[in-house]
N, C-alpha and C. Protein backbone atom coordinates (compact mmCIF):
# COMPACT_ATOMS: atom_id res chain seq x y z
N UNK A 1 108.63 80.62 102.22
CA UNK A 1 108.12 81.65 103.09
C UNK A 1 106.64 81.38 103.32
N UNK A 2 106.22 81.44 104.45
CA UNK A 2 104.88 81.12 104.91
C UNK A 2 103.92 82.47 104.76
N UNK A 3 102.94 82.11 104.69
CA UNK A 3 101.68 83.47 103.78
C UNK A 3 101.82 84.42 105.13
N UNK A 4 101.82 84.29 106.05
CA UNK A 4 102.31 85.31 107.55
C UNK A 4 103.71 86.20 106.91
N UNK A 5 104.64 85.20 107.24
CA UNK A 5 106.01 86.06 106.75
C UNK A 5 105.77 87.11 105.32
N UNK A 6 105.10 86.21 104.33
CA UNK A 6 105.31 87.16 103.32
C UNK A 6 104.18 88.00 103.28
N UNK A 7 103.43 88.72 104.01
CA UNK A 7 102.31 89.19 104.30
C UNK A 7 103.29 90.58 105.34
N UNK A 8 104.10 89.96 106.21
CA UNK A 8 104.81 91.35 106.81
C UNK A 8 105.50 91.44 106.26
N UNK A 9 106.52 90.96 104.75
CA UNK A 9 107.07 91.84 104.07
C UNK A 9 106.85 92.51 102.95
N UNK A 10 105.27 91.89 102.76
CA UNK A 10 104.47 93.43 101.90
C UNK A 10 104.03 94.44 102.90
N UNK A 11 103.66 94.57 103.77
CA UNK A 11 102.89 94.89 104.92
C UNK A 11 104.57 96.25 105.09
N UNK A 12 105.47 95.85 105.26
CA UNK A 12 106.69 96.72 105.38
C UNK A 12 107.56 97.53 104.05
N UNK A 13 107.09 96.64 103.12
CA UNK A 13 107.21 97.56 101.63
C UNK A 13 106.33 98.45 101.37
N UNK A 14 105.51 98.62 102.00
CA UNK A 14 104.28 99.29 101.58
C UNK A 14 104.39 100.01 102.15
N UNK A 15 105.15 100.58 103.71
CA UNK A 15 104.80 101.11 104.89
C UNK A 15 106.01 101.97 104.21
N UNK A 16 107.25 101.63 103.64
CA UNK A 16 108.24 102.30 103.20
C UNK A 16 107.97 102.84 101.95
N UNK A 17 106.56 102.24 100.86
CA UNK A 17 106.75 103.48 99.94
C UNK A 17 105.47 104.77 100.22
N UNK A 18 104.73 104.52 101.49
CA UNK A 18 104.04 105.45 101.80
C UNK A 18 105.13 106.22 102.23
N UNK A 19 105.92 106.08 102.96
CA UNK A 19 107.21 106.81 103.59
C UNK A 19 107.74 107.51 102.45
N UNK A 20 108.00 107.32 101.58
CA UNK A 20 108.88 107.71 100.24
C UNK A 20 107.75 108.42 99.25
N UNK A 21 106.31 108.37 98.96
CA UNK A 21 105.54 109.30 98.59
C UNK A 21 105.68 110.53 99.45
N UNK A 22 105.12 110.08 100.60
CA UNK A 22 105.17 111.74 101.40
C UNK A 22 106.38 112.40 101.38
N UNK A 23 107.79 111.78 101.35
CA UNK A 23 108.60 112.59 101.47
C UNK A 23 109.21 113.15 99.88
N UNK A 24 108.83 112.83 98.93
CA UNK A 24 108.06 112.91 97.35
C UNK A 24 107.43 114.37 97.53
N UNK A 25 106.36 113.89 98.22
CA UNK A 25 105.25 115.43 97.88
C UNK A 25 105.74 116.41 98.83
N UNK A 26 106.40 116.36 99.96
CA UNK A 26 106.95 117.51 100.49
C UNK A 26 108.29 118.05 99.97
N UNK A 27 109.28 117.17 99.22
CA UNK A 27 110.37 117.92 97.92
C UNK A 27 110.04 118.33 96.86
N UNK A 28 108.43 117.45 96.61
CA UNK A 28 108.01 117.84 95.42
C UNK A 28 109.26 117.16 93.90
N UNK A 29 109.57 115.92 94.38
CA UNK A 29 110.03 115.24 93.57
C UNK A 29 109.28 113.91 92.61
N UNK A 30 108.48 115.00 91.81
CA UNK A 30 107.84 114.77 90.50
C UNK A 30 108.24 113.33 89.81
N UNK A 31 109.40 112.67 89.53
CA UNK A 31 109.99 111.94 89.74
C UNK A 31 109.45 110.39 90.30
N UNK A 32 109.72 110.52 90.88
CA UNK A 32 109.63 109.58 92.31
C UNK A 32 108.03 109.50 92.84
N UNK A 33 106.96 110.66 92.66
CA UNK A 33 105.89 110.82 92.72
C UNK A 33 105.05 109.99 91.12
N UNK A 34 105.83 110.22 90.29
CA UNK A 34 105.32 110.15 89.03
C UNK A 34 105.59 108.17 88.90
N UNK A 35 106.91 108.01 89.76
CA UNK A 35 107.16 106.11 89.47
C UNK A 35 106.17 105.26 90.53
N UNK A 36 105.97 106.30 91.79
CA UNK A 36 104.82 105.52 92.73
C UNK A 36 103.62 105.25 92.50
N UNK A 37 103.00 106.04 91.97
CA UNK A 37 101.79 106.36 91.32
C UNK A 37 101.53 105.57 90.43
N UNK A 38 100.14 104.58 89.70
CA UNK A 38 99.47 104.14 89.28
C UNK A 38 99.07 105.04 87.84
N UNK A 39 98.83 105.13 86.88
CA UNK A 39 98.82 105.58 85.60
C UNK A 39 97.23 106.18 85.97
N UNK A 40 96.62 105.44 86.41
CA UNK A 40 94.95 105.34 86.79
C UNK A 40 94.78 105.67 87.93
N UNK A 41 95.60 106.45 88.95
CA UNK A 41 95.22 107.05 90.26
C UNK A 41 94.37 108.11 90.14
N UNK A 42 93.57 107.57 91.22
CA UNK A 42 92.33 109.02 92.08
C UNK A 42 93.16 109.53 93.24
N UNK A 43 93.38 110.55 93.33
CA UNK A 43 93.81 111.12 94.41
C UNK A 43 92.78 112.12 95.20
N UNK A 44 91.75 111.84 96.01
CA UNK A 44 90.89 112.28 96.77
C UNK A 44 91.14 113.69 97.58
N UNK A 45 91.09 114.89 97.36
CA UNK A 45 91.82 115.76 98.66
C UNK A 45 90.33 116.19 100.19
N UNK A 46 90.75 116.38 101.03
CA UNK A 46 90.05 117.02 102.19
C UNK A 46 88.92 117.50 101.81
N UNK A 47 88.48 118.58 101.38
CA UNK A 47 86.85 119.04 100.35
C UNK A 47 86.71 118.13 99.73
N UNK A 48 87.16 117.30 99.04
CA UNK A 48 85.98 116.38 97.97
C UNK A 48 86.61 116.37 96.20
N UNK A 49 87.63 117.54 96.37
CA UNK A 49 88.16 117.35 94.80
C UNK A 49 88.68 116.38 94.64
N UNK A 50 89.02 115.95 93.05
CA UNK A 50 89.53 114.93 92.76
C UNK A 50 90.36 115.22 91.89
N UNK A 51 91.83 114.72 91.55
CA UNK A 51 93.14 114.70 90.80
C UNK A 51 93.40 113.59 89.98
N UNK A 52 93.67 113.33 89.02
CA UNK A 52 94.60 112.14 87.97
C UNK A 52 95.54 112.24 88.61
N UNK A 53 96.39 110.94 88.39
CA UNK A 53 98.26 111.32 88.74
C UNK A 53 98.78 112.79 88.01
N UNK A 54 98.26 112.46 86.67
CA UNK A 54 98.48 113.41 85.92
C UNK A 54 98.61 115.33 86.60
N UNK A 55 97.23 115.15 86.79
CA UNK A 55 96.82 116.27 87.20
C UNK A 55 97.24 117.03 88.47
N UNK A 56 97.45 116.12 89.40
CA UNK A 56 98.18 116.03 90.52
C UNK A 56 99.35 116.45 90.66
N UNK A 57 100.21 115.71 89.76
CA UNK A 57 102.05 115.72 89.48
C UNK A 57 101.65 117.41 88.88
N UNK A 58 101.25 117.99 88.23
CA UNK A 58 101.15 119.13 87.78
C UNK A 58 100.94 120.64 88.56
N UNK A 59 99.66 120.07 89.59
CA UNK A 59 100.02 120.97 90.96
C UNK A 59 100.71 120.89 91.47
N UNK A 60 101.12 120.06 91.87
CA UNK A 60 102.82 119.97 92.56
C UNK A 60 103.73 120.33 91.85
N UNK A 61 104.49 120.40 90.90
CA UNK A 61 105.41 121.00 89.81
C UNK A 61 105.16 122.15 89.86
N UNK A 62 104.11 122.96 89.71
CA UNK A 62 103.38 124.14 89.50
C UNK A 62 104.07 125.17 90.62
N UNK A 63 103.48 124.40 92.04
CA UNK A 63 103.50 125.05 93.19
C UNK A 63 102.05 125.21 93.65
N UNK A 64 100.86 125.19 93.22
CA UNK A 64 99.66 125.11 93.58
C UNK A 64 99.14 124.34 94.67
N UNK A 65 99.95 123.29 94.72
CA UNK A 65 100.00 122.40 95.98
C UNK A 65 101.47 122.77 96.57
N UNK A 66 101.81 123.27 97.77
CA UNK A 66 103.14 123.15 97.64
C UNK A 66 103.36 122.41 99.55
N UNK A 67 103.49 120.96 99.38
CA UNK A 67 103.54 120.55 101.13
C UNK A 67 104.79 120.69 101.86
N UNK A 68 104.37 121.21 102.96
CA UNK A 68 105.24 122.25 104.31
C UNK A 68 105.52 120.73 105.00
N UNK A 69 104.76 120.15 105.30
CA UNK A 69 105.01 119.39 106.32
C UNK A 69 103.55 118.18 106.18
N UNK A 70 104.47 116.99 106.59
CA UNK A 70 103.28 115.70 106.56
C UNK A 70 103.55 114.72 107.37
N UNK A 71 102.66 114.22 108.24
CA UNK A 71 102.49 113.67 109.45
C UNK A 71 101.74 112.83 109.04
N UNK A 72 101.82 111.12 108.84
CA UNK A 72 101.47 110.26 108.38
C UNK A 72 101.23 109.16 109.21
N UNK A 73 100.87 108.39 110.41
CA UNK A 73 101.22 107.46 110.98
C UNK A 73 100.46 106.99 110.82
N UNK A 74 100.72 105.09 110.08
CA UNK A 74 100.05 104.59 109.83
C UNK A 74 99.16 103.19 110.84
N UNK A 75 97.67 102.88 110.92
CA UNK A 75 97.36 102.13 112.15
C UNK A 75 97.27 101.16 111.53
N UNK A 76 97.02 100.79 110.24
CA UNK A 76 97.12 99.16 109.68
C UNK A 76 97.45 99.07 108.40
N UNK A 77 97.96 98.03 108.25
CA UNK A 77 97.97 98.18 106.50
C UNK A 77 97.35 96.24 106.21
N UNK A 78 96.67 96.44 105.08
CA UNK A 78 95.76 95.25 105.03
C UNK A 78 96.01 94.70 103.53
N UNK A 79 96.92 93.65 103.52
CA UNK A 79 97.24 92.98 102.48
C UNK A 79 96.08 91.69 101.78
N UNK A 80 95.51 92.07 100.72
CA UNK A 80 95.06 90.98 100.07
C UNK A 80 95.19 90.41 98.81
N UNK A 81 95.70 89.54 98.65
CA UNK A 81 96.40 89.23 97.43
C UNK A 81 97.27 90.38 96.84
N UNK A 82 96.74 91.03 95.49
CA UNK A 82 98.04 92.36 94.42
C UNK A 82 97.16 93.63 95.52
N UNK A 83 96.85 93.75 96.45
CA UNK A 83 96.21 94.65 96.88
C UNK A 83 96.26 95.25 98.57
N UNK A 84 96.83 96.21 98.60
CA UNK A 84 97.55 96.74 100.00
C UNK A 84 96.34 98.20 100.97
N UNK A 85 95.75 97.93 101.44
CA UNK A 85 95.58 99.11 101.86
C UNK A 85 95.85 99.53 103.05
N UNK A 86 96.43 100.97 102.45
CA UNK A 86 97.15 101.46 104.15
C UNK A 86 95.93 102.67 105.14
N UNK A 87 95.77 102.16 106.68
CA UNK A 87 94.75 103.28 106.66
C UNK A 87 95.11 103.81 107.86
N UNK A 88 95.17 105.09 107.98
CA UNK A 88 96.34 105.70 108.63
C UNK A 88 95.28 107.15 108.94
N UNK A 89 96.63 107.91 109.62
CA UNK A 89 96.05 109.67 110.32
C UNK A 89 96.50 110.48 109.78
N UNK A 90 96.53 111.69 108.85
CA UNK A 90 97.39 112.88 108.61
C UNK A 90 97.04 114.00 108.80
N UNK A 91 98.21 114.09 109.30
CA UNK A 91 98.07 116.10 109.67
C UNK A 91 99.53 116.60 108.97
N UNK A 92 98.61 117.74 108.12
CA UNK A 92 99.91 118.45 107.51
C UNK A 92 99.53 119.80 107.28
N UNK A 93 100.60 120.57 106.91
CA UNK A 93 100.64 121.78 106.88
C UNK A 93 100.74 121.79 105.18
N UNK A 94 99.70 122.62 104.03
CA UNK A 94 100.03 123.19 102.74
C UNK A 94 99.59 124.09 102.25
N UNK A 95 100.16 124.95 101.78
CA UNK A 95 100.14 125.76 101.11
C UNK A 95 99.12 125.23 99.63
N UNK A 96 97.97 125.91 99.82
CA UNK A 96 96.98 125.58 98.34
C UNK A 96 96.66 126.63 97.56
N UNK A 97 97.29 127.15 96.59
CA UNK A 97 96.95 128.19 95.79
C UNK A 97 97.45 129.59 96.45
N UNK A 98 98.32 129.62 97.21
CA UNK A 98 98.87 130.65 98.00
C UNK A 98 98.48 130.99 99.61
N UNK A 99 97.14 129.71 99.58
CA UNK A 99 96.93 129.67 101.36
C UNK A 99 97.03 128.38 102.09
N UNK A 100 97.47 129.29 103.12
CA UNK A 100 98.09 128.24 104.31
C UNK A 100 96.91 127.63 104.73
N UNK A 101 97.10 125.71 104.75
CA UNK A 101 95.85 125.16 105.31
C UNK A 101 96.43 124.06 106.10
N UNK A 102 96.23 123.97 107.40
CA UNK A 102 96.33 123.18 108.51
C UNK A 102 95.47 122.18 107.81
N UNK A 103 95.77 120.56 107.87
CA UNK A 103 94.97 119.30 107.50
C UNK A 103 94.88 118.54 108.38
N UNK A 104 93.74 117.28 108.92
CA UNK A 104 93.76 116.57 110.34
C UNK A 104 92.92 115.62 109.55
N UNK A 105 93.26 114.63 109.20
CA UNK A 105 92.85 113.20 108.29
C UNK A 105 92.60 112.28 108.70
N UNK A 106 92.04 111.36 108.94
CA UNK A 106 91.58 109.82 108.53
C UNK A 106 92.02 109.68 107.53
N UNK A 107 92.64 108.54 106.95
CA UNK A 107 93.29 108.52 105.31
C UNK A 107 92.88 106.85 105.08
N UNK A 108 93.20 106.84 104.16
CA UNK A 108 92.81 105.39 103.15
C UNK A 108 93.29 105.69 102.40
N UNK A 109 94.58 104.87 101.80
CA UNK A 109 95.51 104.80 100.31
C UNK A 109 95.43 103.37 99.90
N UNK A 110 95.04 103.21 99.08
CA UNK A 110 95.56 101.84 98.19
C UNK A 110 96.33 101.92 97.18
N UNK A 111 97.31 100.45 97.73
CA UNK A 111 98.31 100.37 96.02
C UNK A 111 97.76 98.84 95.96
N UNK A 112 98.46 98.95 94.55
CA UNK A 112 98.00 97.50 93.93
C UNK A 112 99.48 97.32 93.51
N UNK A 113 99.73 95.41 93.33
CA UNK A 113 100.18 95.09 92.78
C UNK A 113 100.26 94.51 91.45
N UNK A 114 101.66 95.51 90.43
CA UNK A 114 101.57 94.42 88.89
C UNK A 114 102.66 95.23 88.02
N UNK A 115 102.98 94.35 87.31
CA UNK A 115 104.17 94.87 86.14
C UNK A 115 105.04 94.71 87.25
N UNK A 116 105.39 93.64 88.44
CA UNK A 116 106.70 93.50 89.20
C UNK A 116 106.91 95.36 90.25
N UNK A 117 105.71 95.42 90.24
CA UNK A 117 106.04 96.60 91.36
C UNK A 117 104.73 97.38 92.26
N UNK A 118 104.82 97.78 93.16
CA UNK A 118 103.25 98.02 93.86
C UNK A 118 103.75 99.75 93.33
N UNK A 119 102.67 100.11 93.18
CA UNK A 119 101.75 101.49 93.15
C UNK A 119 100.40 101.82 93.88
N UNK A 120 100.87 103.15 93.43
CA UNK A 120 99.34 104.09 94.22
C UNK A 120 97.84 103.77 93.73
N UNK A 121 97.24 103.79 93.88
CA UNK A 121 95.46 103.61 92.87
C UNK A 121 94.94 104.57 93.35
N UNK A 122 94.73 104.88 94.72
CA UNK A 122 94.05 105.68 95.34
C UNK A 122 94.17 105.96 96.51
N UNK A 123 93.84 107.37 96.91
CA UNK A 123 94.31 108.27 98.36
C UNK A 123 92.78 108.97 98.31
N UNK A 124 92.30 108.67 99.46
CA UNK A 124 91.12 109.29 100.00
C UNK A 124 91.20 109.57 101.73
N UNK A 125 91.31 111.02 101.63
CA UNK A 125 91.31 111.58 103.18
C UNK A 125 89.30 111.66 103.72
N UNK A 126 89.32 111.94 104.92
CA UNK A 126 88.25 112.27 105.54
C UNK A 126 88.55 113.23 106.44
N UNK A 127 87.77 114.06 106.49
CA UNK A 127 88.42 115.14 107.89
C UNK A 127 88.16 114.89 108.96
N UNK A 128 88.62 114.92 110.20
CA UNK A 128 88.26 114.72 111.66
C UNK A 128 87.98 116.03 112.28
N UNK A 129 87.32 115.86 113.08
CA UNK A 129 86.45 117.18 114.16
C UNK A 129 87.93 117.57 114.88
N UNK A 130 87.71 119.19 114.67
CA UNK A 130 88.62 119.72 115.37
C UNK A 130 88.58 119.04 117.10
């Protein structure tokens, strides 16, 4: 396989487990959130807080985070060597602590590759002007 070919079939594994996180955090399947995820993930939210996987998987279980809806489309994903980043748009609808918050993103996620499987490292949104 030539470094092109195998470059779009990380480039499409990657695109399918961003696909399979979000649809993770909107069942809220802890699970599946907990095997994507990186042991050592930052998860960045909209204000500026910051989450462990740990800490994260816990609002979500909780209900403190609880996602309505997630709109993800991604504009590139940039493979370099064990290292993927996807950088993409989101708009979603969640529920945070019992209030409803409309979201409109710039996003940046990186997974890395190792131990025979890619994971999360890090999710950092930016907000866009209404």
């Amino acid at each position: 396989m030539d470094e092109t070919s195998a470059t779009t079939t990380v480039e499409l594994l990657i695109s399918s487990l961003e696909s399979q996180r979000i649809t993770a955090a909107i069942e809220a399947d802890i699970p599946t959130l907990d095997s994507l995820c990186h042991p050592r993930m930052v998860y960045t939210h909209t204000r500026g807080q910051r989450d462990s996987k740990r800490s994260l998987l816990e609002k979500i279980q909780s209900g403190f985070f609880n996602y309505l809806r997630i709109e993800h489309p991604e504009t590139e994903i940039i493979v370099v060597g064990d290292t993927a980043v996807v950088i993409g748009h989101q708009t979603a609808t969640i529920i945070i602590d019992s209030h409803s918050v409309e979201l409109n993103n710039a996003t940046t996620a990186t997974w890395i590759h190792g131990d025979n499987r890619w994971q999360l490292l890090a999710f950092q949104p930016s907000p866009l002007p209404d």
